[in-house]
N, C-alpha and C. Protein backbone atom coordinates (compact mmCIF):
# COMPACT_ATOMS: atom_id res chain seq x y z
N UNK A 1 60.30 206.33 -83.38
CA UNK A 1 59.92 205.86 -84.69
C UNK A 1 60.07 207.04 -85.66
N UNK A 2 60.61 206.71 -86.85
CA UNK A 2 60.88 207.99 -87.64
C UNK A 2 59.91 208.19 -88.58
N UNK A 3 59.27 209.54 -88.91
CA UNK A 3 58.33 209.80 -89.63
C UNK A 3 58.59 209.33 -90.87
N UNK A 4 57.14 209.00 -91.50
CA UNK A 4 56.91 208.31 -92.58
C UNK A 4 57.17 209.65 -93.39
N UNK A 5 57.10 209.81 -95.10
CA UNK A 5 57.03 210.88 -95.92
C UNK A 5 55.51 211.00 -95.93
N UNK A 6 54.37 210.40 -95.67
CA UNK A 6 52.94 210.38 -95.76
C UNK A 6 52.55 211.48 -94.54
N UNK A 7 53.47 211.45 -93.19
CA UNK A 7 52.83 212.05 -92.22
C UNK A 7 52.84 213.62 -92.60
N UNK A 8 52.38 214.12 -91.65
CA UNK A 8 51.72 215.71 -91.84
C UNK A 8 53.09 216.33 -90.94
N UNK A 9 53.02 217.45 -91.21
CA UNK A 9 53.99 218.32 -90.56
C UNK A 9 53.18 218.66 -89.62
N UNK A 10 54.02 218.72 -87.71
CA UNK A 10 53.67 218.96 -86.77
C UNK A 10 53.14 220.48 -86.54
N UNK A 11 51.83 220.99 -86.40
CA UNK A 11 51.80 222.54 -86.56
C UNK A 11 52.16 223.11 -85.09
N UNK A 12 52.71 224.32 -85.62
CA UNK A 12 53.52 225.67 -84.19
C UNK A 12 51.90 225.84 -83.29
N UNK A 13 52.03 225.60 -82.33
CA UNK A 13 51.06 226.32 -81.18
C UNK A 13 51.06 228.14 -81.37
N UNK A 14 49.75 228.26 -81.48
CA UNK A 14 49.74 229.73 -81.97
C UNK A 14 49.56 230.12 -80.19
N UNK A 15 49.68 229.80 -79.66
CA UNK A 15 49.82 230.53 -78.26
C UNK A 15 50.90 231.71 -77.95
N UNK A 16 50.86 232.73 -77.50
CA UNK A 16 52.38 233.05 -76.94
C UNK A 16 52.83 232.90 -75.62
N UNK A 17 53.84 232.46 -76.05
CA UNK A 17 54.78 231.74 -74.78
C UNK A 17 54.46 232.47 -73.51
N UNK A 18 54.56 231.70 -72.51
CA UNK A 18 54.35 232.49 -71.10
C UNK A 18 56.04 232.47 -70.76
N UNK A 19 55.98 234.04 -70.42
CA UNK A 19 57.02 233.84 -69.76
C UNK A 19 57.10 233.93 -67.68
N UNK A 20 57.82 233.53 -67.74
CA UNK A 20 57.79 233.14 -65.73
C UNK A 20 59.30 233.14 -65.60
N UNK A 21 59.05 233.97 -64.97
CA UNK A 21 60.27 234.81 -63.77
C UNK A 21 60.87 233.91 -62.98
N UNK A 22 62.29 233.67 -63.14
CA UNK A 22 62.88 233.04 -62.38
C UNK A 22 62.69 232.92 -60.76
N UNK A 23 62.52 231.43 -60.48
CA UNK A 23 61.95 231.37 -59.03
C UNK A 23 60.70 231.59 -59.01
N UNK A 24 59.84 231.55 -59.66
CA UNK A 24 58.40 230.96 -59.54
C UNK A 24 58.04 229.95 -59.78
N UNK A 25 56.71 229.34 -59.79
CA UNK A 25 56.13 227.84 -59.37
C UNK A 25 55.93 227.67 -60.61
N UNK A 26 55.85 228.30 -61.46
CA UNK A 26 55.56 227.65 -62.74
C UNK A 26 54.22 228.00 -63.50
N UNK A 27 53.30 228.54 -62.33
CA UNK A 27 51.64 229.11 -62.84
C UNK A 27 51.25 229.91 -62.20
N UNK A 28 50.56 230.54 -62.87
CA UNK A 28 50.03 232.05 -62.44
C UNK A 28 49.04 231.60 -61.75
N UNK A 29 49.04 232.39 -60.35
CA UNK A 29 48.03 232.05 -59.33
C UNK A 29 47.66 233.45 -58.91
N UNK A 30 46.31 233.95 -58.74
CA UNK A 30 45.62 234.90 -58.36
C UNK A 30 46.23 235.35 -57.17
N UNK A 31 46.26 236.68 -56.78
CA UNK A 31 46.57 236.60 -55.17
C UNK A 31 45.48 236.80 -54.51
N UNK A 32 46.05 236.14 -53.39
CA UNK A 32 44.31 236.15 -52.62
C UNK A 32 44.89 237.46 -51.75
N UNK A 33 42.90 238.18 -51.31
CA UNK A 33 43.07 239.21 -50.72
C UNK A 33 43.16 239.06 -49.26
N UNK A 34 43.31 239.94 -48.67
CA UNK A 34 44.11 239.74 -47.11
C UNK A 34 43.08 239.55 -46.19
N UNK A 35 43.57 238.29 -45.23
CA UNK A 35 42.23 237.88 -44.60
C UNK A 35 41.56 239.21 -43.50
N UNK A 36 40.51 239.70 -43.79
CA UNK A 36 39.84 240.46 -42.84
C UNK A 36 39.55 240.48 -41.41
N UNK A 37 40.17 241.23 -40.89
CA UNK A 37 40.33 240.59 -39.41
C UNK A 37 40.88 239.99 -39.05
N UNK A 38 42.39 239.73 -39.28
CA UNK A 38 42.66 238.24 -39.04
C UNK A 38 42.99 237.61 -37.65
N UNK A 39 43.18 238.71 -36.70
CA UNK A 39 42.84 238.23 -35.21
C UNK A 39 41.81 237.58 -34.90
N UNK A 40 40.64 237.36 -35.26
CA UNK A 40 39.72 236.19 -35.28
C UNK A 40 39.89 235.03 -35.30
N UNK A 41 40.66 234.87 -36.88
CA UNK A 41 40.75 233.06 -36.86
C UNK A 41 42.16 233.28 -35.71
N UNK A 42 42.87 233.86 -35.56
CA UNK A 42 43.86 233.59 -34.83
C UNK A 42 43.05 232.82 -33.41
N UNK A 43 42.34 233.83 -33.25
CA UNK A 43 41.50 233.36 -31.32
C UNK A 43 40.41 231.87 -31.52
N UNK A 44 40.31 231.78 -33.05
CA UNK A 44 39.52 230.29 -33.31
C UNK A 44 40.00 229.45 -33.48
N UNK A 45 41.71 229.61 -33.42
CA UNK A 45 42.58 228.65 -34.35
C UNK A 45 42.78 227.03 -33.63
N UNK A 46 42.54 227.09 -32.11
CA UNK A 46 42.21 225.95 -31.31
C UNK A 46 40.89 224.86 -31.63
N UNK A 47 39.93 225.91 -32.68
CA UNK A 47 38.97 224.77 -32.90
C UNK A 47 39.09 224.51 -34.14
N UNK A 48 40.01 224.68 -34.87
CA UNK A 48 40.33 224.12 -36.01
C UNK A 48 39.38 224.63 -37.33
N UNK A 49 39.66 226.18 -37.62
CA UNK A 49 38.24 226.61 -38.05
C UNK A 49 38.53 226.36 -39.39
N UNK A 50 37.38 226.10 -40.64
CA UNK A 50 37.58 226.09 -42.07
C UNK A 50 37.19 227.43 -42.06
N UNK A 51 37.63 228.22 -43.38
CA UNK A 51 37.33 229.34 -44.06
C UNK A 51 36.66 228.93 -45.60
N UNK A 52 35.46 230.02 -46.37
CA UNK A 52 35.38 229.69 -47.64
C UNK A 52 34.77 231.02 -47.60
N UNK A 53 34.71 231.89 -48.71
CA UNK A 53 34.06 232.80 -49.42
C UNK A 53 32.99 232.81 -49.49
N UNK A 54 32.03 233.89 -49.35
CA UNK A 54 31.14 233.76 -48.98
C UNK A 54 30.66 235.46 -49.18
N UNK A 55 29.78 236.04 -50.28
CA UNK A 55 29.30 237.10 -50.45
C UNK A 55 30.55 238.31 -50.64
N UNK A 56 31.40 238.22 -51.29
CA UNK A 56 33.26 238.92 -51.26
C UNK A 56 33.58 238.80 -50.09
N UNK A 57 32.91 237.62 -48.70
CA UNK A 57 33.76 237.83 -47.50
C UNK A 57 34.71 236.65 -47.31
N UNK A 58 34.72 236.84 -46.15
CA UNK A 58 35.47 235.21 -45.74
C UNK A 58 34.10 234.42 -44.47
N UNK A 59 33.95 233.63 -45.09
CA UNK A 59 32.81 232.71 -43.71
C UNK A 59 33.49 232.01 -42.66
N UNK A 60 33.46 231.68 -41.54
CA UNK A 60 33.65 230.62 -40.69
C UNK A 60 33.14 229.68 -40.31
N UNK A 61 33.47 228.36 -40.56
CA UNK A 61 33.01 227.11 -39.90
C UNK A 61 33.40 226.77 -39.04
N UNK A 62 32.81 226.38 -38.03
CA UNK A 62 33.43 225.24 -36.66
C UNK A 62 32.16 224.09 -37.50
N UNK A 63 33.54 223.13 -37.54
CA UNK A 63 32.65 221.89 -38.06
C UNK A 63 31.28 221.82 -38.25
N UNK A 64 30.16 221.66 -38.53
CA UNK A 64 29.05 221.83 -39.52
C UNK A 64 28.37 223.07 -39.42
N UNK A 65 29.17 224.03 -38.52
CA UNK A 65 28.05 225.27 -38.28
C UNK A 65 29.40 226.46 -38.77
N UNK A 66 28.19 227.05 -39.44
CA UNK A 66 28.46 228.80 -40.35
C UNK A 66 28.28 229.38 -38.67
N UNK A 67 29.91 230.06 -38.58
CA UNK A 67 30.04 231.07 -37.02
C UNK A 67 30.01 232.43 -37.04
N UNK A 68 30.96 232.86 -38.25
CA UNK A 68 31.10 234.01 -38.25
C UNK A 68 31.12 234.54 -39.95
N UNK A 69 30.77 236.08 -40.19
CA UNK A 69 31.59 236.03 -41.37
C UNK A 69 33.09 237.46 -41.18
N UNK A 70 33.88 237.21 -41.90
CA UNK A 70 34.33 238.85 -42.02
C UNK A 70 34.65 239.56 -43.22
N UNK A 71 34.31 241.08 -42.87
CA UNK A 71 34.02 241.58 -43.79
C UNK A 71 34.47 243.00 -43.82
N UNK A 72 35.52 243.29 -45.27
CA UNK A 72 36.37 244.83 -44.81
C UNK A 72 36.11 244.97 -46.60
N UNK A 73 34.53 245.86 -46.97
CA UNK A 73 34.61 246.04 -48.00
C UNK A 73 35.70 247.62 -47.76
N UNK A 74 36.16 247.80 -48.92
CA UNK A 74 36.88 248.91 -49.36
C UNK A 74 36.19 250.16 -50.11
N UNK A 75 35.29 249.92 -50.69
CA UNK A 75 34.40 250.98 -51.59
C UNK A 75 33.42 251.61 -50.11
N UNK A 76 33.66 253.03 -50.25
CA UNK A 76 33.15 253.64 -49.40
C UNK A 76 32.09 253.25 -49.39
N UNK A 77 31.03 253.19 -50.35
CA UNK A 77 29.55 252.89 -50.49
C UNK A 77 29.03 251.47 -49.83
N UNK A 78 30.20 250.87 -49.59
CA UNK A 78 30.16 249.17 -48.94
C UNK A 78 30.36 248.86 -47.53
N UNK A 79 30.91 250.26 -46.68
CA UNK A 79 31.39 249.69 -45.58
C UNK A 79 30.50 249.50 -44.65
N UNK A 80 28.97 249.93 -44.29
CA UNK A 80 28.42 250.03 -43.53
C UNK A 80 28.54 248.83 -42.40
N UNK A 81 28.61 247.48 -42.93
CA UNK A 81 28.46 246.21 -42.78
C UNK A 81 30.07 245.57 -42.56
N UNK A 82 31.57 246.34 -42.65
CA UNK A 82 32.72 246.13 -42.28
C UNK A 82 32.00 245.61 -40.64
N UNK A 83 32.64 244.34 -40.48
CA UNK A 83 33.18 243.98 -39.12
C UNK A 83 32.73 242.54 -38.97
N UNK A 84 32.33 242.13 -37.86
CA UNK A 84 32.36 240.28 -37.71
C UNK A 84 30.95 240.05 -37.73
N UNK A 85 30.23 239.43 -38.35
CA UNK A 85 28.61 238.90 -38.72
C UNK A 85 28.86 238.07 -37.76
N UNK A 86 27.90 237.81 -36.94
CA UNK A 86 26.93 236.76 -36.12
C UNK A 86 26.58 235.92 -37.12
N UNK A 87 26.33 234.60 -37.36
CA UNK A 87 25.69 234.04 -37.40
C UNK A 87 24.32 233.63 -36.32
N UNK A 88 23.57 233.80 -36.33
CA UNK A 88 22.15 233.21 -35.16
C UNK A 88 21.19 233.90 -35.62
N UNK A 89 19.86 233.65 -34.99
CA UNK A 89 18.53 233.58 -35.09
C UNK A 89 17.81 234.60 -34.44
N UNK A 90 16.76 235.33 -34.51
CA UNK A 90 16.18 236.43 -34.34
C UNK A 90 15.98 236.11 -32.72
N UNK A 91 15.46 235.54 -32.17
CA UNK A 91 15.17 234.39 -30.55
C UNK A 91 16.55 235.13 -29.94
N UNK A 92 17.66 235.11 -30.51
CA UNK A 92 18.87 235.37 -29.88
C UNK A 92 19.69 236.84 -29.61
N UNK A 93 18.71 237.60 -30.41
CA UNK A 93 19.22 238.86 -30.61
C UNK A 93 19.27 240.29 -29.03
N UNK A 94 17.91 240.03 -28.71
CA UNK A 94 17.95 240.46 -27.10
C UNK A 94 19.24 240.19 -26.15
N UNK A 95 19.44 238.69 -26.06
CA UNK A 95 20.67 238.21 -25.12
C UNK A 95 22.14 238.80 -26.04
N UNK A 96 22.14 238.58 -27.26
CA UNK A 96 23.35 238.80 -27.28
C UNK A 96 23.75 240.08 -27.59
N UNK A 97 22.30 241.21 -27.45
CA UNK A 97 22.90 242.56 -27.67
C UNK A 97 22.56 243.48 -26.11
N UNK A 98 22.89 242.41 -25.51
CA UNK A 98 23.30 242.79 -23.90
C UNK A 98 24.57 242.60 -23.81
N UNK A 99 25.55 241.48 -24.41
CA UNK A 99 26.53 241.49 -24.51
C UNK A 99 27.38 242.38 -25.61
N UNK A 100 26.76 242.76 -26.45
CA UNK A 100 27.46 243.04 -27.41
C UNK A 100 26.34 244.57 -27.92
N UNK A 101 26.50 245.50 -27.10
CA UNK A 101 25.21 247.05 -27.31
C UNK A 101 25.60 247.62 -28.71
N UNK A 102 26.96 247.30 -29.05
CA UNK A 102 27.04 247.89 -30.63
C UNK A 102 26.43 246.96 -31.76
N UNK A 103 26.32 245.92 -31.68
CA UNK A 103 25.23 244.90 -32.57
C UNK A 103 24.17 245.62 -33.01
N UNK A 104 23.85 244.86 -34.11
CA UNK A 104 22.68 245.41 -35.14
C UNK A 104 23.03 244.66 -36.56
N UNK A 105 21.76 244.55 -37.19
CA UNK A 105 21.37 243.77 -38.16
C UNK A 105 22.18 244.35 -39.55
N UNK A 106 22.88 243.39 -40.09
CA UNK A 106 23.22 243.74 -41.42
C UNK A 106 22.30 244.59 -42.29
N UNK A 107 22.64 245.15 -42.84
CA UNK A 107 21.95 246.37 -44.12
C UNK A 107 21.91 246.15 -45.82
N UNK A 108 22.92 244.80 -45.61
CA UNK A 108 23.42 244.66 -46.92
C UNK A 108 22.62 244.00 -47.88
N UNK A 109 21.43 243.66 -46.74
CA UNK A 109 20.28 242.64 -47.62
C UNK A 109 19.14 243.36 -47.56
N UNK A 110 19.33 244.31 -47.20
CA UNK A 110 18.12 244.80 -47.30
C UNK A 110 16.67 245.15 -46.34
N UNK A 111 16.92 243.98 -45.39
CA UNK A 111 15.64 244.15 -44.79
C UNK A 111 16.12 244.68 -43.18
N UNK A 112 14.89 244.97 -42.38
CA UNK A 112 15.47 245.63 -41.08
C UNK A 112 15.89 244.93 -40.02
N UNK A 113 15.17 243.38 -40.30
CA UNK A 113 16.28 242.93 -39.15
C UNK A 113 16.26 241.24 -39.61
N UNK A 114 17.74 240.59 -39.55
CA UNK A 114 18.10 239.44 -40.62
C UNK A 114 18.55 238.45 -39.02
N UNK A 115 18.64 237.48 -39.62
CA UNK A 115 19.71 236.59 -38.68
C UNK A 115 21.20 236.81 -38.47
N UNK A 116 21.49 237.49 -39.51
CA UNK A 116 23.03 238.04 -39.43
C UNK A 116 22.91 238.95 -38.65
N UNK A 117 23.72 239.29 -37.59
CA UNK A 117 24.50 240.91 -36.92
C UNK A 117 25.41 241.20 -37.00
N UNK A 118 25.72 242.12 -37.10
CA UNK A 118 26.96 242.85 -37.10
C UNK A 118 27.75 243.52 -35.77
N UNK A 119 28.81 243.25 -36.00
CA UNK A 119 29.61 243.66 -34.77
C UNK A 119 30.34 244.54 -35.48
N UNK A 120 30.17 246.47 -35.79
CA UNK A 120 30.33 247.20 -36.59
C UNK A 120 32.18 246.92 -36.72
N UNK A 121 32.75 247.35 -37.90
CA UNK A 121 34.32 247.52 -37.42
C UNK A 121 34.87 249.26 -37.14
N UNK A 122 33.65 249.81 -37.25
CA UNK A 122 33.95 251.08 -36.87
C UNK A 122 33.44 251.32 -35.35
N UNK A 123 33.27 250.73 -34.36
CA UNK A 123 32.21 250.84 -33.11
C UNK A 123 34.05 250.89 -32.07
N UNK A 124 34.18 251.86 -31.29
CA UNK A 124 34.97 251.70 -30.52
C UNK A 124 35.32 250.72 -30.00
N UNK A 125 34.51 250.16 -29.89
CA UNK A 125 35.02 248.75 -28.64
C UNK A 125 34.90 247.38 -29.65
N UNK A 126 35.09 247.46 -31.09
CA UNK A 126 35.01 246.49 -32.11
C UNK A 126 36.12 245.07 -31.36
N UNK A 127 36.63 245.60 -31.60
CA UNK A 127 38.29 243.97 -31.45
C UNK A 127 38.03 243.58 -29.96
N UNK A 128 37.20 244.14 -29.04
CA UNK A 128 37.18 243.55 -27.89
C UNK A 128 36.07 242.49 -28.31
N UNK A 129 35.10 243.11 -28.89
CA UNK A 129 33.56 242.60 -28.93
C UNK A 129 33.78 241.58 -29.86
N UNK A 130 34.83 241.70 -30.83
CA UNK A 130 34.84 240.49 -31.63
C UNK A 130 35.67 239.47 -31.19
N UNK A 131 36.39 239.75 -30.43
CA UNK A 131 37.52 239.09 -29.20
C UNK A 131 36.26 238.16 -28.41
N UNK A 132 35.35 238.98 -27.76
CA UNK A 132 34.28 238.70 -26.51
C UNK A 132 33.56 237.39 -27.33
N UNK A 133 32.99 237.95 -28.78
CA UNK A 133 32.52 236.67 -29.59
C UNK A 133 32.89 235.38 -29.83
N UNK A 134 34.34 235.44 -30.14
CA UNK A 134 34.94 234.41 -30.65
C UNK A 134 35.11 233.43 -29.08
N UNK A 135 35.40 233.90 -28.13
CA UNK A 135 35.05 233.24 -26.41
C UNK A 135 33.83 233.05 -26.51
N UNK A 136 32.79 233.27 -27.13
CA UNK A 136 31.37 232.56 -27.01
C UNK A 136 31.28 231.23 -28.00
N UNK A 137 32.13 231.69 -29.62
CA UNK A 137 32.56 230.06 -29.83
C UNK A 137 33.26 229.24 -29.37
N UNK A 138 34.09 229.68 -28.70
CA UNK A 138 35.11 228.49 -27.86
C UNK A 138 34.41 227.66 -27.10
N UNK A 139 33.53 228.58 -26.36
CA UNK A 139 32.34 228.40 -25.44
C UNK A 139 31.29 226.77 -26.19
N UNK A 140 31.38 227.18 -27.49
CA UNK A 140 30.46 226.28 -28.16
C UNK A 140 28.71 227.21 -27.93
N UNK A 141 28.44 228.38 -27.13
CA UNK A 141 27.59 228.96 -26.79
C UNK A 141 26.35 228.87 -28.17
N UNK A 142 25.52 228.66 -27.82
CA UNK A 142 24.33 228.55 -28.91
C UNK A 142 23.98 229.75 -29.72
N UNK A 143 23.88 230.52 -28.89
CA UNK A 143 23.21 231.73 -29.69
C UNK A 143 24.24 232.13 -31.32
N UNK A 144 25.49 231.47 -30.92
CA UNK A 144 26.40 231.86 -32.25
C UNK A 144 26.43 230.63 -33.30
N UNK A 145 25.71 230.41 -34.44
CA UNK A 145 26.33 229.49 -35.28
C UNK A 145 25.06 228.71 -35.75
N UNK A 146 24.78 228.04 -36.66
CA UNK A 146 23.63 227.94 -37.81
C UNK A 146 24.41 226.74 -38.57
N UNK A 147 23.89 225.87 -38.20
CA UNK A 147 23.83 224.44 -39.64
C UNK A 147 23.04 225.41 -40.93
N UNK A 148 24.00 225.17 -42.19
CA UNK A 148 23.64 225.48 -43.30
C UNK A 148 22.38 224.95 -43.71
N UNK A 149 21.77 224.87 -44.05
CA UNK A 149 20.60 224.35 -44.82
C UNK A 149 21.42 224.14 -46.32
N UNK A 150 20.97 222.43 -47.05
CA UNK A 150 21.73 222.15 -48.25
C UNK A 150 20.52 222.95 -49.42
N UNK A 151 21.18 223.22 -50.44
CA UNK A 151 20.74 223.85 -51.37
C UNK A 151 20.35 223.33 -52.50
N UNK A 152 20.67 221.76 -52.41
CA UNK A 152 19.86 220.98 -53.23
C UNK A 152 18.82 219.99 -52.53
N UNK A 153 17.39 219.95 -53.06
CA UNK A 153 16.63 219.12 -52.66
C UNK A 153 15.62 220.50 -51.92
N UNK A 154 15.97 221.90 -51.31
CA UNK A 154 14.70 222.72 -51.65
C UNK A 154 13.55 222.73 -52.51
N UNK A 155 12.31 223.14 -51.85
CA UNK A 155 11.46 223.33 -52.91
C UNK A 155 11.71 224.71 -53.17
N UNK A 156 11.47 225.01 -54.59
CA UNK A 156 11.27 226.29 -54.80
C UNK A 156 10.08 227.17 -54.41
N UNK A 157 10.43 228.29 -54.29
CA UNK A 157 10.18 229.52 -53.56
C UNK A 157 8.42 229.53 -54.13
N UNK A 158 7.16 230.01 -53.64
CA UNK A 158 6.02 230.19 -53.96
C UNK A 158 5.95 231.67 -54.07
N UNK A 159 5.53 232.08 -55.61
CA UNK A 159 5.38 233.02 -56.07
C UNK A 159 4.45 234.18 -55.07
């Protein structure tokens, strides 16, 4: 339909043009950072594991249960806590640091001893022990892995 003399002149987009490099998708996409550890999900990859972010890490799910997390901060001041988090419960910590003598409680929260452990990534025998772990999820073994609790429908916290 051809413009009337009444209509308005179409105004220029004050944007500036994006330009994109031949042979790209068309949109700028973040790069994601490199999965931590990635021999892990490799040894989980039979149970079909989800990944999501989770504190700058990567988390693991085996279907409704939080398994593992991993974690390769880079800032010297961050690494204490580099290597594979346990997920499990204080009840569990005796048995599984018979299996695992370099274990010990994350630092990153603060308190002295959490439900998270750490399987250090600086501990000599790290990639076995996180190797040894991931055979305790295959296992389906209890002591590893925690149904989330949903975050809506909590009561709030008592002062």
């Amino acid at each position: 339909m051809p413009l009337a003399m009444s209509d308005p002149p179409m105004l220029k987009s004050r944007r500036k043009p994006s330009v994109v490099p031949l042979g790209d998708t068309g949109f700028a996409v973040k790069p994601r950072k490199p999965v931590p550890h990635e021999f892990v999900l490799d040894a989980l990859a039979p149970l079909s594991p989800q990944t999501r972010p989770m504190f700058g890490c990567l988390a693991i799910y085996v279907e409704d249960k939080i398994v593992l997390i991993l974690r390769d901060k880079q800032k010297p001041a961050q690494t204490a806590d580099n290597g594979v988090w346990l997920a499990t419960t204080e009840e569990h910590h005796d048995s599984l640091r018979r299996d695992f003598p370099n274990m010990r409680s994350i630092q990153v929260f603060g308190k002295k001893v959490t439900g998270w452990q750490v399987l250090p990534a600086d501990a000599e025998d790290f990639e076995e022990a996180a190797l040894c772990a991931c055979e305790f999820v295959l296992a389906r073994d209890p002591r590893i892995g925690k149904v989330p609790g949903s975050r809506r429908g909590r009561a709030p916290k008592k002062p």
